[in-house]
C-alpha atoms as a PDB file:
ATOM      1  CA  UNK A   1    -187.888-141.282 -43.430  1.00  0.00           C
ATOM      2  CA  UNK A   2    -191.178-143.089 -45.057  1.00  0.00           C
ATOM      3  CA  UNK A   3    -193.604-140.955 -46.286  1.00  0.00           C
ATOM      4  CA  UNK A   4    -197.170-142.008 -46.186  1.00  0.00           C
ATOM      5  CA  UNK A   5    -199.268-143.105 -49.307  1.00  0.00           C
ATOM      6  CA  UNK A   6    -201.200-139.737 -50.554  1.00  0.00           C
ATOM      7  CA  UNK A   7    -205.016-141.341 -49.256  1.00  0.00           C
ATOM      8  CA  UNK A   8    -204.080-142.027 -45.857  1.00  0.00           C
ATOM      9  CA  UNK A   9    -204.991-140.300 -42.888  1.00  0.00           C
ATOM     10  CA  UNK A  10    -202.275-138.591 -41.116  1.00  0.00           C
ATOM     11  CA  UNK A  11    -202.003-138.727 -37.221  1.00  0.00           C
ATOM     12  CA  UNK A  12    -200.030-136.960 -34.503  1.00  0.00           C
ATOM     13  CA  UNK A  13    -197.698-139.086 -32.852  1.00  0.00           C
ATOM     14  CA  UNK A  14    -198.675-138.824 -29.220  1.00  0.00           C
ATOM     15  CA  UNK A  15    -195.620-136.895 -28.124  1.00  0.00           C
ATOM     16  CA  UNK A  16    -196.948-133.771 -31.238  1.00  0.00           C
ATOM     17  CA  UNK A  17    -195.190-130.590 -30.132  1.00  0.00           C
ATOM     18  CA  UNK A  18    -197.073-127.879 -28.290  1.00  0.00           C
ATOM     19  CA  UNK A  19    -196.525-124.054 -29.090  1.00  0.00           C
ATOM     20  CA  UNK A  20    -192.886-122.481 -27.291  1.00  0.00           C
ATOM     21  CA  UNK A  21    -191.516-125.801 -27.588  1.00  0.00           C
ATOM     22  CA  UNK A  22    -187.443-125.168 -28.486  1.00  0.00           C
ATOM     23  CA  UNK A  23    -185.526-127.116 -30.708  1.00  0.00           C
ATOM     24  CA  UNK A  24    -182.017-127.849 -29.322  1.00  0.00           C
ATOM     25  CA  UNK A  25    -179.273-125.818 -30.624  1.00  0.00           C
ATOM     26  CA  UNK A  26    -177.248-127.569 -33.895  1.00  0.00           C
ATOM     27  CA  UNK A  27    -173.743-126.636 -34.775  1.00  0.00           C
ATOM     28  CA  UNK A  28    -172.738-126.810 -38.186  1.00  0.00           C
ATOM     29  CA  UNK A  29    -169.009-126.101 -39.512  1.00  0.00           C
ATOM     30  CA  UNK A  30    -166.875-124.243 -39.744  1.00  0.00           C
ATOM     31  CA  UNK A  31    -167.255-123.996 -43.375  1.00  0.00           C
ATOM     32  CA  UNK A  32    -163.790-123.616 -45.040  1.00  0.00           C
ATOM     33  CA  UNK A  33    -163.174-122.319 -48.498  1.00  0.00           C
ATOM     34  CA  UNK A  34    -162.967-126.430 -49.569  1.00  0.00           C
ATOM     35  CA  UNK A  35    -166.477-126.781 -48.897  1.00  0.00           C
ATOM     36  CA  UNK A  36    -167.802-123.470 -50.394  1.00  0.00           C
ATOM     37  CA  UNK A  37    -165.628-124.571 -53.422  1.00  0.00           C
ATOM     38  CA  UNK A  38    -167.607-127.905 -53.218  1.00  0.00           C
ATOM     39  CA  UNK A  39    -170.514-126.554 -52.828  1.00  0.00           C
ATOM     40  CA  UNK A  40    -170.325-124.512 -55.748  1.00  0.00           C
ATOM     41  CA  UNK A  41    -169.553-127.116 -57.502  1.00  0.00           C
ATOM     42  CA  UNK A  42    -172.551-128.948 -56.625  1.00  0.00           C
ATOM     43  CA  UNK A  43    -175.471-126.385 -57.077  1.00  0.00           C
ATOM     44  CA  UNK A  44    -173.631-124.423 -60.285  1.00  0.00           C
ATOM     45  CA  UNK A  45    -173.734-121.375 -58.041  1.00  0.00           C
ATOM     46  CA  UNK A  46    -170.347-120.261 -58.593  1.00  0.00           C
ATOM     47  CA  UNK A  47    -170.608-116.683 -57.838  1.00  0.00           C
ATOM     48  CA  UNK A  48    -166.765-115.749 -57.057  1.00  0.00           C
ATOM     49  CA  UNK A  49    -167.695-113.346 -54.217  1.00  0.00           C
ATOM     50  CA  UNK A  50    -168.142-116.683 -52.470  1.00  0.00           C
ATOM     51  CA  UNK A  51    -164.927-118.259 -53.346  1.00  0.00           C
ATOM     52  CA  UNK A  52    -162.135-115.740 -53.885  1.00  0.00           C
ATOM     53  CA  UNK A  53    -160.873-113.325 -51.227  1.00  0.00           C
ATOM     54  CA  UNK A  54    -159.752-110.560 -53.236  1.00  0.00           C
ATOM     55  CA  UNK A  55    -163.108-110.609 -55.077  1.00  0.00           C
ATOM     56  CA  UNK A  56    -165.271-110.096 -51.380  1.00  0.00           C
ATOM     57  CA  UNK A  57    -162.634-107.546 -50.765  1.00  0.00           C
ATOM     58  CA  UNK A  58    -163.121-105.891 -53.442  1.00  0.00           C
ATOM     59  CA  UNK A  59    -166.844-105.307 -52.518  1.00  0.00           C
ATOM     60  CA  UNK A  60    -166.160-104.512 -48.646  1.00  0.00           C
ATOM     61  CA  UNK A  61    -166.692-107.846 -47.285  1.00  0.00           C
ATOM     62  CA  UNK A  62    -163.712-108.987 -44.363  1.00  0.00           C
ATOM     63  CA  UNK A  63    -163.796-112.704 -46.405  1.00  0.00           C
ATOM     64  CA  UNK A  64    -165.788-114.263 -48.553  1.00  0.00           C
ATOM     65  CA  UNK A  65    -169.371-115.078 -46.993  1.00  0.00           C
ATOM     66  CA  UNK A  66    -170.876-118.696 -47.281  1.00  0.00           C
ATOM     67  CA  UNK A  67    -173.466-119.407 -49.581  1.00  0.00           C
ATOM     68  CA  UNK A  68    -177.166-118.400 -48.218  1.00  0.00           C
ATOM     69  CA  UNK A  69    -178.244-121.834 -49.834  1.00  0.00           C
ATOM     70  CA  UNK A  70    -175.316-123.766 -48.258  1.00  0.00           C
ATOM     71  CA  UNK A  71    -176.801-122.203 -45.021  1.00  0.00           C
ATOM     72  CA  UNK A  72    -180.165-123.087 -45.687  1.00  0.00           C
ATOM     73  CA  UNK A  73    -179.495-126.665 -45.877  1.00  0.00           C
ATOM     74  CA  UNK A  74    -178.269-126.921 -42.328  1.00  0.00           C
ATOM     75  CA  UNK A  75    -181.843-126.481 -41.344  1.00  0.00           C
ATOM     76  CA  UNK A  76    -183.015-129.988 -42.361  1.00  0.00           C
ATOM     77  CA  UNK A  77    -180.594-131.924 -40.426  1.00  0.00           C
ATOM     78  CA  UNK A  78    -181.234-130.036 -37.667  1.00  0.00           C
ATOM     79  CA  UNK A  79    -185.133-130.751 -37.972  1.00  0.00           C
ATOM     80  CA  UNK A  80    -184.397-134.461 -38.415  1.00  0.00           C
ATOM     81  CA  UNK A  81    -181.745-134.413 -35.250  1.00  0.00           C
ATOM     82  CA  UNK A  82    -184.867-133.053 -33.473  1.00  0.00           C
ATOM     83  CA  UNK A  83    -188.084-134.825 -34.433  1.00  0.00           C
ATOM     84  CA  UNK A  84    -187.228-137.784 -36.836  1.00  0.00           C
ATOM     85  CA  UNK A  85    -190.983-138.355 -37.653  1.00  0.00           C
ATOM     86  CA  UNK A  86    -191.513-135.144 -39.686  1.00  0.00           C
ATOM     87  CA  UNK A  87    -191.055-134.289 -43.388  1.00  0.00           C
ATOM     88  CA  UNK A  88    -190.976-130.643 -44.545  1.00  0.00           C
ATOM     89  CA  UNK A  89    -193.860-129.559 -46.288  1.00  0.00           C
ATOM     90  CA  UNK A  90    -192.383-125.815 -46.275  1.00  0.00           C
ATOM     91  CA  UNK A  91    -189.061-124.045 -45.626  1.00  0.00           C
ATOM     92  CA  UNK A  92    -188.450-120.188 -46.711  1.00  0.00           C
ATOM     93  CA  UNK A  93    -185.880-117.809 -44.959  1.00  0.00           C
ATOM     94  CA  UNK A  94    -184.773-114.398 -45.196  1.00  0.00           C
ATOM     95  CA  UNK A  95    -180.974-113.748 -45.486  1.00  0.00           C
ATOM     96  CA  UNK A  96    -180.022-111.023 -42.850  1.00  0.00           C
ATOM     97  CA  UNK A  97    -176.464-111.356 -42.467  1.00  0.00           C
ATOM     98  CA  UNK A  98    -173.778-112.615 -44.195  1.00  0.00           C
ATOM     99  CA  UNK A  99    -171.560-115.200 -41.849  1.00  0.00           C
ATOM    100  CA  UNK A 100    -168.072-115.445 -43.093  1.00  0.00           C
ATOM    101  CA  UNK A 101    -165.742-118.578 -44.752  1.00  0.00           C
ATOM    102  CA  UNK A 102    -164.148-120.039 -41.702  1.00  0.00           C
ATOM    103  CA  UNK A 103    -167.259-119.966 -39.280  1.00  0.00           C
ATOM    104  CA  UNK A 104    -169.803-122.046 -38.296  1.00  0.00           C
ATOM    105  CA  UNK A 105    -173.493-121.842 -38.297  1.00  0.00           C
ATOM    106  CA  UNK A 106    -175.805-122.416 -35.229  1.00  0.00           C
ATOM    107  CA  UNK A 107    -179.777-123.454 -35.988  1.00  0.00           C
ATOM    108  CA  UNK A 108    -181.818-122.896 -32.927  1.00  0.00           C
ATOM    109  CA  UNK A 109    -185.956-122.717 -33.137  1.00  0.00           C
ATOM    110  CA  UNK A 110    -189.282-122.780 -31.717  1.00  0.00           C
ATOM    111  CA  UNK A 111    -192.515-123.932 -32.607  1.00  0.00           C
ATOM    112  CA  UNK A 112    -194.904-121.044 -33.459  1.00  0.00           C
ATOM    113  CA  UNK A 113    -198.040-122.834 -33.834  1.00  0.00           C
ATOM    114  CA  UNK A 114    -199.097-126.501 -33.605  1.00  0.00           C
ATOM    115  CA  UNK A 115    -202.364-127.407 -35.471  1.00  0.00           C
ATOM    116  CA  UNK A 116    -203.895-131.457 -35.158  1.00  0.00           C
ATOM    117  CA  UNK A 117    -207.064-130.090 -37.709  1.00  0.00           C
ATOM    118  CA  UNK A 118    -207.142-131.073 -40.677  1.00  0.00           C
ATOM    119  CA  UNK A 119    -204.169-132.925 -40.445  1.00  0.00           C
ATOM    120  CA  UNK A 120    -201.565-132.224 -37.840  1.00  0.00           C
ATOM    121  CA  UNK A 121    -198.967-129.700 -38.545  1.00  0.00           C
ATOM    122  CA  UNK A 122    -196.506-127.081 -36.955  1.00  0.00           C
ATOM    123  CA  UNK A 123    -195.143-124.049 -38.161  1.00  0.00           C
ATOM    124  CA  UNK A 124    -191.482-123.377 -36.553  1.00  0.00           C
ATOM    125  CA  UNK A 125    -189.505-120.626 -36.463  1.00  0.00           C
ATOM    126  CA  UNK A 126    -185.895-121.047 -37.275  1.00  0.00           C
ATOM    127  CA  UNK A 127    -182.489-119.483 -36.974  1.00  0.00           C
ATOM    128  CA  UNK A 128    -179.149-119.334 -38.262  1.00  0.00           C
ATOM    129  CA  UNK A 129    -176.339-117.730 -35.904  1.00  0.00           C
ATOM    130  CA  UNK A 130    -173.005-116.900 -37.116  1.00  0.00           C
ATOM    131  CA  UNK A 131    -169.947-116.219 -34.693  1.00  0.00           C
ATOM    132  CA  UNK A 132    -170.877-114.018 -31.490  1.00  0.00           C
ATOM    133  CA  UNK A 133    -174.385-115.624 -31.922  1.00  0.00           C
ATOM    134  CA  UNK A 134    -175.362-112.858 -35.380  1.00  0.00           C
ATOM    135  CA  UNK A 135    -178.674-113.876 -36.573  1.00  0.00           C
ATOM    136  CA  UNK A 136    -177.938-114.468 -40.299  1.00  0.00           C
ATOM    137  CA  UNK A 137    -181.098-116.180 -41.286  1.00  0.00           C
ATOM    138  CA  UNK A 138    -184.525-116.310 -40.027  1.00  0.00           C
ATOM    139  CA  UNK A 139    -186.574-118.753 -41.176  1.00  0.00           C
ATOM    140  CA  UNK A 140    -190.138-120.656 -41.002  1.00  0.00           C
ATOM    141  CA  UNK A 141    -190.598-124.040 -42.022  1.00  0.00           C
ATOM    142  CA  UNK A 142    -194.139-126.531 -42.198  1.00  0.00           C
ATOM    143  CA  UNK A 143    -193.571-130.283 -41.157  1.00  0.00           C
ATOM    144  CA  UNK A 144    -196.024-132.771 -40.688  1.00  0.00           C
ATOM    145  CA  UNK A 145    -195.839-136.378 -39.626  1.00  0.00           C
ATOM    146  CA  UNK A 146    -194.092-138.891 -41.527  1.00  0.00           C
ATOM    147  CA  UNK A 147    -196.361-141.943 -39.986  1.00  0.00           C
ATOM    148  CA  UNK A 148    -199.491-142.691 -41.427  1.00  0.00           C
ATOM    149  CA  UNK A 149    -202.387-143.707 -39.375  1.00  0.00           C
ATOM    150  CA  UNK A 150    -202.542-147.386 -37.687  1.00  0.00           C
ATOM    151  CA  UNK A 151    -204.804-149.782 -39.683  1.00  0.00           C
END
């Protein structure tokens, strides 16, 4: 996606969400123990509870849970499978659940406020469901347009 140049103006395509507008439902997974390994890899975050069995035993969890982070990133996708004209100006979450190596992870949302003034933006509200539809993460993210204004 092209971002604009930092001076110009910023419009709302003509299709800009409206408030209760749902995202559609993205599946991501299942995550197997390959890609937490890789994963680890990738971001340093080698915690062991997330990659060996006996160690998430150990602590009274049925299997080693994915990485909150590795979760975390399914939101994007899902945001560009939806609208490709927005960036992400803002993304936090709050871990509630832990979902489990060999599951998969379903992002859902809504948008929770639309704004055109002083430059168009939503705020969305975003979740992560584990097996049996667990909410694992909940989540807010800021996007804007991509497209900068006709000249």
């Amino acid at each position: 996606m092209r971002e604009a140049a930092p001076d110009a103006e910023i419009v709302a395509p003509t299709d800009w969400p409206k408030v209760g507008e749902t995202l559609p439902r993205t599946d991501f997974g299942p995550f197997g123990p390959e890609h937490l390994a890789r994963y680890a890899e990738a971001s340093g975050d080698d915690n062991p509870l997330h990659l060996d069995a006996a160690i998430a035993a150990a602590v009274g969890l049925a299997a080693p849970p994915i990485h909150g982070m590795l979760m975390m990133s399914c939101f994007e996708p899902a945001l560009r499978r939806w609208r490709g004209d927005i960036v992400i100006a803002g993304l936090s979450g709050k871990f509630l659940r832990p979902i489990f190596v060999g599951a998969a992870v379903s992002v859902t949302g809504r948008v929770a406020r639309a704004s055109l003034s002083p430059q168009p933006e939503l705020l969305l509200r975003l979740m992560a469901h584990g097996p049996n539809g667990n909410l694992a993460i909940l989540a807010e993210a800021t996007v804007r347009p991509s497209r900068a204004a006709p000249s």
